[in-house]
C-alpha atoms as a PDB file:
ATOM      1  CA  UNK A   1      30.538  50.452  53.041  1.00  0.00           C
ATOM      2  CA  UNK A   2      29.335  47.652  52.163  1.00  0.00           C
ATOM      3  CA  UNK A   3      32.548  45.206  52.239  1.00  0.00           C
ATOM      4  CA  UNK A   4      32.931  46.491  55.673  1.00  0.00           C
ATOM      5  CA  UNK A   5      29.862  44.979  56.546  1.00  0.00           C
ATOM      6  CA  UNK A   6      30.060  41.873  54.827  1.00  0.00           C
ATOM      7  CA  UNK A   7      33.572  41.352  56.463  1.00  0.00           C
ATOM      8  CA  UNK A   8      31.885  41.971  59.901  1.00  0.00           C
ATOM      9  CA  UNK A   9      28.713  39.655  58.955  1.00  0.00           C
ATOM     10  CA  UNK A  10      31.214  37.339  58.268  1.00  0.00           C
ATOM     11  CA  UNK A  11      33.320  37.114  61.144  1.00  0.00           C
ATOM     12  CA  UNK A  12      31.292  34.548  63.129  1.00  0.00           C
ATOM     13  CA  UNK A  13      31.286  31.910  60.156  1.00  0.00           C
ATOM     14  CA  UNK A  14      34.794  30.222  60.845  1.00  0.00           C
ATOM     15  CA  UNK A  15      33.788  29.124  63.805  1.00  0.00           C
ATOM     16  CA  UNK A  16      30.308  28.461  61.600  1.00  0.00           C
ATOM     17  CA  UNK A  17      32.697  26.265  59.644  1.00  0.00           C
ATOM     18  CA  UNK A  18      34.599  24.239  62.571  1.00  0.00           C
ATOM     19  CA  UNK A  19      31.491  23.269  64.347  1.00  0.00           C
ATOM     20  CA  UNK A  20      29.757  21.308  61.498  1.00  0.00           C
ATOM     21  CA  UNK A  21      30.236  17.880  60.376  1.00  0.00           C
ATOM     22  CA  UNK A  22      28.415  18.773  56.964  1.00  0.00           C
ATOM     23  CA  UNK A  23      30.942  19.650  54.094  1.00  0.00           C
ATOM     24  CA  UNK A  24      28.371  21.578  51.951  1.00  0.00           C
ATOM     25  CA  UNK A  25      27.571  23.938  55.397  1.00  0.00           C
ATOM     26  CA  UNK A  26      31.632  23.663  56.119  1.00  0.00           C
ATOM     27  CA  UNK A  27      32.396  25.027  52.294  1.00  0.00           C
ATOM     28  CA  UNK A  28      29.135  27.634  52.467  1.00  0.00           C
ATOM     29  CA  UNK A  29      30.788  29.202  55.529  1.00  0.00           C
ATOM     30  CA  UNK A  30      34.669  29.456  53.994  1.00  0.00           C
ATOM     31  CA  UNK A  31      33.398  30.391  50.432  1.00  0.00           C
ATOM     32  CA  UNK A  32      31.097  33.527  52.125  1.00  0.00           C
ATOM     33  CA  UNK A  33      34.024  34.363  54.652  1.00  0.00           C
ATOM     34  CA  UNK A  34      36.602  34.231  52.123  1.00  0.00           C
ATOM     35  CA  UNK A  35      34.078  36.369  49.201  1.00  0.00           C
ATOM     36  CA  UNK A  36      34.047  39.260  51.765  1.00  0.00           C
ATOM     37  CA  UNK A  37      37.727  39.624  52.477  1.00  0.00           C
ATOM     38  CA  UNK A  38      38.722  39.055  48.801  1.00  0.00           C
ATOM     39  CA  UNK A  39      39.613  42.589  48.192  1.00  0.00           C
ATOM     40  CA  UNK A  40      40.169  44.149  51.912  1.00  0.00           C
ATOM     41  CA  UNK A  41      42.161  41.027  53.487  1.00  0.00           C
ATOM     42  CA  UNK A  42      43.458  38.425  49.567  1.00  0.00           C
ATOM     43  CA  UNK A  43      45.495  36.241  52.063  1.00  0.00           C
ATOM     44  CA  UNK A  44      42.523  35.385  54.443  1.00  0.00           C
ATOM     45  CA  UNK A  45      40.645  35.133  51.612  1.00  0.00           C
ATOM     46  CA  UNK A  46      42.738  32.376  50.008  1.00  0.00           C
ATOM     47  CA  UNK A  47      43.366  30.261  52.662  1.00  0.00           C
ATOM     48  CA  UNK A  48      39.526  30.373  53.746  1.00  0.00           C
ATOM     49  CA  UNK A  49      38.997  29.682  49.929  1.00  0.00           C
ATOM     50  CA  UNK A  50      41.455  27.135  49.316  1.00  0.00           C
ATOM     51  CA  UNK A  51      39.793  24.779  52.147  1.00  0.00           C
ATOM     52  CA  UNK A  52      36.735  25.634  50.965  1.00  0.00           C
ATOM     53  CA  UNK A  53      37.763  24.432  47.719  1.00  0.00           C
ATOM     54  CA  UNK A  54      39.972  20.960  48.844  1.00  0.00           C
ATOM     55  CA  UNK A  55      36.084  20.148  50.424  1.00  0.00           C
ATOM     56  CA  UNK A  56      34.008  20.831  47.853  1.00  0.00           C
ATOM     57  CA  UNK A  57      36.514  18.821  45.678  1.00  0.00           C
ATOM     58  CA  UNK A  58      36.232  15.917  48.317  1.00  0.00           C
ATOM     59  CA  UNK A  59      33.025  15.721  48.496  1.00  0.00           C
ATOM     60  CA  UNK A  60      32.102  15.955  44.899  1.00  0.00           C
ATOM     61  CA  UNK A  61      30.271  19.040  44.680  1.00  0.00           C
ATOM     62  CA  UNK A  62      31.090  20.591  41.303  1.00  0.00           C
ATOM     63  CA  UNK A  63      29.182  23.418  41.588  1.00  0.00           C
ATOM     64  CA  UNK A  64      30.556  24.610  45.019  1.00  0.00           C
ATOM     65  CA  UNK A  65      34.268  23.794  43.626  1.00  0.00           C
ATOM     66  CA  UNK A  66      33.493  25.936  40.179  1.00  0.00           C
ATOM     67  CA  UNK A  67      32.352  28.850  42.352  1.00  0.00           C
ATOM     68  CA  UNK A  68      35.542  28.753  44.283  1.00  0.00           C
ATOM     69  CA  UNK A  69      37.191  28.252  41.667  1.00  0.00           C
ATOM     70  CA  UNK A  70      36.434  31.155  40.043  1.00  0.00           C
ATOM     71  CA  UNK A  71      37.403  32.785  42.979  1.00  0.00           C
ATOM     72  CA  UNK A  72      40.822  31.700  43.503  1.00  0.00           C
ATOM     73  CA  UNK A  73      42.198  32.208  40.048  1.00  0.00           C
ATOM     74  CA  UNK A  74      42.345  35.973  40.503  1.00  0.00           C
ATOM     75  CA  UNK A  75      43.628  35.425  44.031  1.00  0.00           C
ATOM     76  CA  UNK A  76      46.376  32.787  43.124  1.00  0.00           C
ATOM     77  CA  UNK A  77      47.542  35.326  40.507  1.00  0.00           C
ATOM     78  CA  UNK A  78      48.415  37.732  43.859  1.00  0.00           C
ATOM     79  CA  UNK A  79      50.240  34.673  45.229  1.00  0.00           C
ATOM     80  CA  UNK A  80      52.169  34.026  42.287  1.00  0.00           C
ATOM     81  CA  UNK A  81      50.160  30.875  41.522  1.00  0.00           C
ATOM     82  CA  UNK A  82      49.698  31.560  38.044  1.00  0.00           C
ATOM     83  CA  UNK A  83      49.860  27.812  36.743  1.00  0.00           C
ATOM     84  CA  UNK A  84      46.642  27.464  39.942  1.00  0.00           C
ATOM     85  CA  UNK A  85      45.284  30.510  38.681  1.00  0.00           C
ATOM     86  CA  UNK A  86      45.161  29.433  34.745  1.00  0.00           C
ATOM     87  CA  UNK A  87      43.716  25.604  36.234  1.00  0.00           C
ATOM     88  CA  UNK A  88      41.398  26.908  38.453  1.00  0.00           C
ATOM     89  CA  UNK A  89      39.209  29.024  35.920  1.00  0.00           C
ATOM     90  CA  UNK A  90      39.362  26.488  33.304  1.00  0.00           C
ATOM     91  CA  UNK A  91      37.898  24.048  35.820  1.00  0.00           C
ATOM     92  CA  UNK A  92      34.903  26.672  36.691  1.00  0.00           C
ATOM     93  CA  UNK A  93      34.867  27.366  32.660  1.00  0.00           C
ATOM     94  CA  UNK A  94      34.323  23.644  31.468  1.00  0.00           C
ATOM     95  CA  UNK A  95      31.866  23.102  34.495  1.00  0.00           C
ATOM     96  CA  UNK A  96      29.519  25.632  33.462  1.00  0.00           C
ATOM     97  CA  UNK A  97      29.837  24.680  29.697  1.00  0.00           C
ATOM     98  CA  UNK A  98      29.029  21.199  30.305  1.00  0.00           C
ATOM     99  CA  UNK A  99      26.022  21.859  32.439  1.00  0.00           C
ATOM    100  CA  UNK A 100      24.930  24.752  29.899  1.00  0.00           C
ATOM    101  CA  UNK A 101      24.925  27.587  32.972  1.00  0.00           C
ATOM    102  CA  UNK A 102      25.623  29.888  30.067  1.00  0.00           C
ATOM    103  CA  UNK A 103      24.950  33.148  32.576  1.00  0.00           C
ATOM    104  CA  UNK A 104      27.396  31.610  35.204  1.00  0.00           C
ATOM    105  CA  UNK A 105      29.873  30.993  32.488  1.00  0.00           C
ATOM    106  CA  UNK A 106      29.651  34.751  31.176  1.00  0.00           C
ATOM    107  CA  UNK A 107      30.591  35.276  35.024  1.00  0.00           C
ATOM    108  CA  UNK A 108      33.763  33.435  34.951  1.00  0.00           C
ATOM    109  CA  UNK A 109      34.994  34.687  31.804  1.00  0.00           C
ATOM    110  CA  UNK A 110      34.314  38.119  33.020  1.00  0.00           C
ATOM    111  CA  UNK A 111      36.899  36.657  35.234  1.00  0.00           C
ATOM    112  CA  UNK A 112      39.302  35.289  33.091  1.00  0.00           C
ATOM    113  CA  UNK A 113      39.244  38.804  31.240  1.00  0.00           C
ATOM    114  CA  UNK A 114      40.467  40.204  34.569  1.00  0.00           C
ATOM    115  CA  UNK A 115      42.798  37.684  35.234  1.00  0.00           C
ATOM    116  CA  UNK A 116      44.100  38.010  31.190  1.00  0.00           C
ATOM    117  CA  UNK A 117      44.511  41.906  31.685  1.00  0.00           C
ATOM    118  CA  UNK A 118      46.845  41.330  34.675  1.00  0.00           C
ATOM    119  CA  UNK A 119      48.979  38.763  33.014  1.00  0.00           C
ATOM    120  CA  UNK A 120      49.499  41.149  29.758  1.00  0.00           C
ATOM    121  CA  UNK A 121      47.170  39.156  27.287  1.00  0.00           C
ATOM    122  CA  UNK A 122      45.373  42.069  26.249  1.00  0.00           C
ATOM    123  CA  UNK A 123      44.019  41.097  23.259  1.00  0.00           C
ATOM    124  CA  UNK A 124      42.525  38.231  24.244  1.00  0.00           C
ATOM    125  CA  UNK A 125      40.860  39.516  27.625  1.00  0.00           C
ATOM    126  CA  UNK A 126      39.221  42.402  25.284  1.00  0.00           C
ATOM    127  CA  UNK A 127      37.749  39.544  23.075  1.00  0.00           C
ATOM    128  CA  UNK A 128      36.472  37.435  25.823  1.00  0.00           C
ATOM    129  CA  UNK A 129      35.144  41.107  27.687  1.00  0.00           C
ATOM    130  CA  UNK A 130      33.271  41.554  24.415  1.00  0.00           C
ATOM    131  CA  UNK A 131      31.115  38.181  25.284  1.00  0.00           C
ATOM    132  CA  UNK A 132      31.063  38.022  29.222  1.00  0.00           C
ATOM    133  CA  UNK A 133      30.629  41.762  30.629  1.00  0.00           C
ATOM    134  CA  UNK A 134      27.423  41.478  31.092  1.00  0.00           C
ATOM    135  CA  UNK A 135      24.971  43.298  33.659  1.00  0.00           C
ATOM    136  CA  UNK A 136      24.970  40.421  36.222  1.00  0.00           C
ATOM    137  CA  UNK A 137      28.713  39.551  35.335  1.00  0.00           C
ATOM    138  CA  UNK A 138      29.900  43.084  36.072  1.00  0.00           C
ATOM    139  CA  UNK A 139      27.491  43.742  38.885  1.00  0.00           C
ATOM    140  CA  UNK A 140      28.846  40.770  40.573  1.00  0.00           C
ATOM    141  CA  UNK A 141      32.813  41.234  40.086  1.00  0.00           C
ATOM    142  CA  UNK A 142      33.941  44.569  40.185  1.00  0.00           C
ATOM    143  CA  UNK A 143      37.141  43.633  38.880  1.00  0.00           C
ATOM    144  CA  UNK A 144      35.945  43.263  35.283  1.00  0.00           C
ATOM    145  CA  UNK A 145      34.982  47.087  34.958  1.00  0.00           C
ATOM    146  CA  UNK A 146      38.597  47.560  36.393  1.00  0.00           C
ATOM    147  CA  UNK A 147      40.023  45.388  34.003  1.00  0.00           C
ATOM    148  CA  UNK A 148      37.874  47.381  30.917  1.00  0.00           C
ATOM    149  CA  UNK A 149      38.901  50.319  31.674  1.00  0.00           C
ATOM    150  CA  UNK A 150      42.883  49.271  31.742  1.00  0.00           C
ATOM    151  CA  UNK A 151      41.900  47.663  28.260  1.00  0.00           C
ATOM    152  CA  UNK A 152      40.715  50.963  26.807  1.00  0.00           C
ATOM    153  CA  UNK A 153      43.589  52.491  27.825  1.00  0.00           C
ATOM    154  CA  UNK A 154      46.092  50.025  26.760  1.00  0.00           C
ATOM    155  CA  UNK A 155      44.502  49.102  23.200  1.00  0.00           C
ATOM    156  CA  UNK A 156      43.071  52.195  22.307  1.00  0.00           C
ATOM    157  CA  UNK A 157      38.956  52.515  22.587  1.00  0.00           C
ATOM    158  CA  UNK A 158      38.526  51.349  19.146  1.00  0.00           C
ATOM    159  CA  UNK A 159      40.900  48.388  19.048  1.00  0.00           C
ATOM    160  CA  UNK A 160      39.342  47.482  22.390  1.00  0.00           C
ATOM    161  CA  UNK A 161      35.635  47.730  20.992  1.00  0.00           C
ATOM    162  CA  UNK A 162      36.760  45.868  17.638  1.00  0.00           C
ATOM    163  CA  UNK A 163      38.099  43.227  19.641  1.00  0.00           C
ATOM    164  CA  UNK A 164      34.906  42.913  22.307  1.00  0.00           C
ATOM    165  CA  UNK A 165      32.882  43.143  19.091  1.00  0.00           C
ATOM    166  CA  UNK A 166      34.628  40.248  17.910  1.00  0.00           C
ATOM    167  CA  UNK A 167      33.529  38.223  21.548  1.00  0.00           C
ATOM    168  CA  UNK A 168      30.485  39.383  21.296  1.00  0.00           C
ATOM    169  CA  UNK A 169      29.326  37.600  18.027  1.00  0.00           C
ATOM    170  CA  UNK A 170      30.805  33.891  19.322  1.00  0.00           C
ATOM    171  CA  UNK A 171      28.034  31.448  19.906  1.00  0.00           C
ATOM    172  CA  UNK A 172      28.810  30.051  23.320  1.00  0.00           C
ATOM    173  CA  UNK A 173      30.877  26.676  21.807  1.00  0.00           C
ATOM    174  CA  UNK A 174      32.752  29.448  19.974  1.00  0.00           C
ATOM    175  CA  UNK A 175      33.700  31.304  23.099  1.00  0.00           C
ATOM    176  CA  UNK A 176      34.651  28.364  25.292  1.00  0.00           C
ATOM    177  CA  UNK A 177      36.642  27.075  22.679  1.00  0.00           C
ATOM    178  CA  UNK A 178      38.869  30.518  22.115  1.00  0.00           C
ATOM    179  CA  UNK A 179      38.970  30.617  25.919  1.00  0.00           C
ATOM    180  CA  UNK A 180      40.536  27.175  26.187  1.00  0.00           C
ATOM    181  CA  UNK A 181      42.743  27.611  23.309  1.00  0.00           C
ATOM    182  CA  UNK A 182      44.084  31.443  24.973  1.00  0.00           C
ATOM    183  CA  UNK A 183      44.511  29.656  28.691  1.00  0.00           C
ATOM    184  CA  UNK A 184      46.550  26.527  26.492  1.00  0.00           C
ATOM    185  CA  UNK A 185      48.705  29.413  25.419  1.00  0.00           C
ATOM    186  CA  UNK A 186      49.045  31.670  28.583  1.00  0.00           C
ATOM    187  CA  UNK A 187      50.036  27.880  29.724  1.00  0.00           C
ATOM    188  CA  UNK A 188      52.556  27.550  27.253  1.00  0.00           C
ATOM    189  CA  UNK A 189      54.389  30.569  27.312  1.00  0.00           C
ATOM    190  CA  UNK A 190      54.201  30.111  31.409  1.00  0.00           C
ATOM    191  CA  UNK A 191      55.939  26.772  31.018  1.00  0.00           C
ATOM    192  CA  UNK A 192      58.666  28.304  28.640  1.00  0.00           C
ATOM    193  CA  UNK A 193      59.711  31.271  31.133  1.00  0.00           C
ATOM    194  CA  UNK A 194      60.061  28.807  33.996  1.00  0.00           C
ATOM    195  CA  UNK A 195      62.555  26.517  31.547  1.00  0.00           C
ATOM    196  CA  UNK A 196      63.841  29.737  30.409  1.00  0.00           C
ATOM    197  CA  UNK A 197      64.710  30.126  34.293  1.00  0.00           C
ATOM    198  CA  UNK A 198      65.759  26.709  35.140  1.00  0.00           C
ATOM    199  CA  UNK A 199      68.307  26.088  32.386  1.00  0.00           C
ATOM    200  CA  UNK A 200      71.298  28.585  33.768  1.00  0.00           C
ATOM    201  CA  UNK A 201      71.207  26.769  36.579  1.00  0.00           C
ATOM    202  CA  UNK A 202      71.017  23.711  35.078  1.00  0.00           C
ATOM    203  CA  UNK A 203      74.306  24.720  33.274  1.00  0.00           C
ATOM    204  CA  UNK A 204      76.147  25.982  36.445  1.00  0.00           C
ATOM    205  CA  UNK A 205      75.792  22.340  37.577  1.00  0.00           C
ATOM    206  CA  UNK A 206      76.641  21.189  34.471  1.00  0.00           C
ATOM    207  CA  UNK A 207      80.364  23.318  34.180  1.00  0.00           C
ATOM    208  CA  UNK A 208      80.583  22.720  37.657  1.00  0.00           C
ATOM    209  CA  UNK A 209      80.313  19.055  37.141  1.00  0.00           C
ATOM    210  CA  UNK A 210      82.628  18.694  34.279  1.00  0.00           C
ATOM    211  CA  UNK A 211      85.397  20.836  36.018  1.00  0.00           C
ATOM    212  CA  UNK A 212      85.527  18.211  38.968  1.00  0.00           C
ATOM    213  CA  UNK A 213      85.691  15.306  36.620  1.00  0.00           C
ATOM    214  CA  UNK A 214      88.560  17.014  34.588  1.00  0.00           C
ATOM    215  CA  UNK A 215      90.076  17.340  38.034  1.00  0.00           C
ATOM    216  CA  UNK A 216      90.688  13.455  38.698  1.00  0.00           C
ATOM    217  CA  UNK A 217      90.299  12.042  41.805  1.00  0.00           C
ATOM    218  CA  UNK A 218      91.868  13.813  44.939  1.00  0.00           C
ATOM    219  CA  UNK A 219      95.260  13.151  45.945  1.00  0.00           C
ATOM    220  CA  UNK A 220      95.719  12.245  49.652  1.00  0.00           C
ATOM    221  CA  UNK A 221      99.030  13.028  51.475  1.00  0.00           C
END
């Protein structure tokens, strides 16, 4: 098919990568060698991505990073990386905002609807779905017709198509505002279950503290 191809195509551009001094050619190389694997082979695909990414970042190329970036949010989410994931597509996000690549942006929040519909925020990836599934968007990332389909099922068709409905009728301010303000949550509540999981430990140490004090000092024979 044609991932199998791309993969082979591919195989000759990590050494592509190594042999130029040109970070633009270096990051070309890693982001096409890490595109075709993203599916078939995720961990290749991240590492080749994440050095892709570290320099694009260097180097100052925006758009290369916001591509990438894009890229690695769904991948970091297979990683357990969600706090990466949730960073990296608001970087790609606010990039294409600012420069007004309103098609690109659709892209990405086709995206974040996948990545949204993995992390349980169903609601709010139906919603953005509603604005960013469009021909280009879905014909370029399969996983947004993936993550549709699991929508229907889990809201109900007519919850789901009230809710894209919904997407559909933001002006493009409108939808890059909701999308910061549902990735601020999916932040939030992130933050809370790791303090959630760091405060029983926390008060281990804590008894385990205050029974050696209550102790007193050691007595040696």
């Amino acid at each position: 098919g044609a991932t199998n191809e791309a993969m082979q195509a591919s195989e000759s551009l990590l050494a592509a990568a190594a042999d130029t001094d040109n970070p633009g050619t270096t990051g070309a190389a890693l982001l096409a060698y890490g595109w075709a694997r993203r599916e078939s082979d995720p961990t290749a695909a991240y590492e080749a991505l994440r050095r892709a990414w570290l320099i694009a970042d260097e180097s100052g190329d925006r758009q290369q990073a916001s591509i990438i970036s894009g890229l690695l949010a769904g991948l970091s989410v297979s990683h357990g990386q969600l706090a990466d994931a949730l960073g990296y597509i608001t970087q790609t996000i606010r990039h294409y905002y600012d420069s007004g690549t309103v098609e690109l942006m659709r892209s990405t929040l086709g995206l974040l609807t996948a990545l949204f519909d993995r992390l349980g925020y169903g609601e709010s990836a139906a919603t953005i779905s509603g604005f960013a599934a469009t021909a280009l968007a879905r014909a370029s990332f399969p996983e947004i017709d993936t993550a549709i389909t699991h929508l229907r099922e889990v809201l109900g068709s007519e919850r789901y198509a009230t809710l894209a409905r919904t997407g559909a009728g933001m002006t493009t301010a409108e939808m890059a505002t909701y999308a910061f303000e549902q990735i601020d949550r999916a932040r939030a509540a992130l933050n809370r279950s790791r303090r959630s999981e760091i405060r029983p430990v926390e008060h281990r140490q804590s008894i385990a503290a205050s029974l050696r004090d209550r102790a007193g000092p050691a007595i040696v024979l």
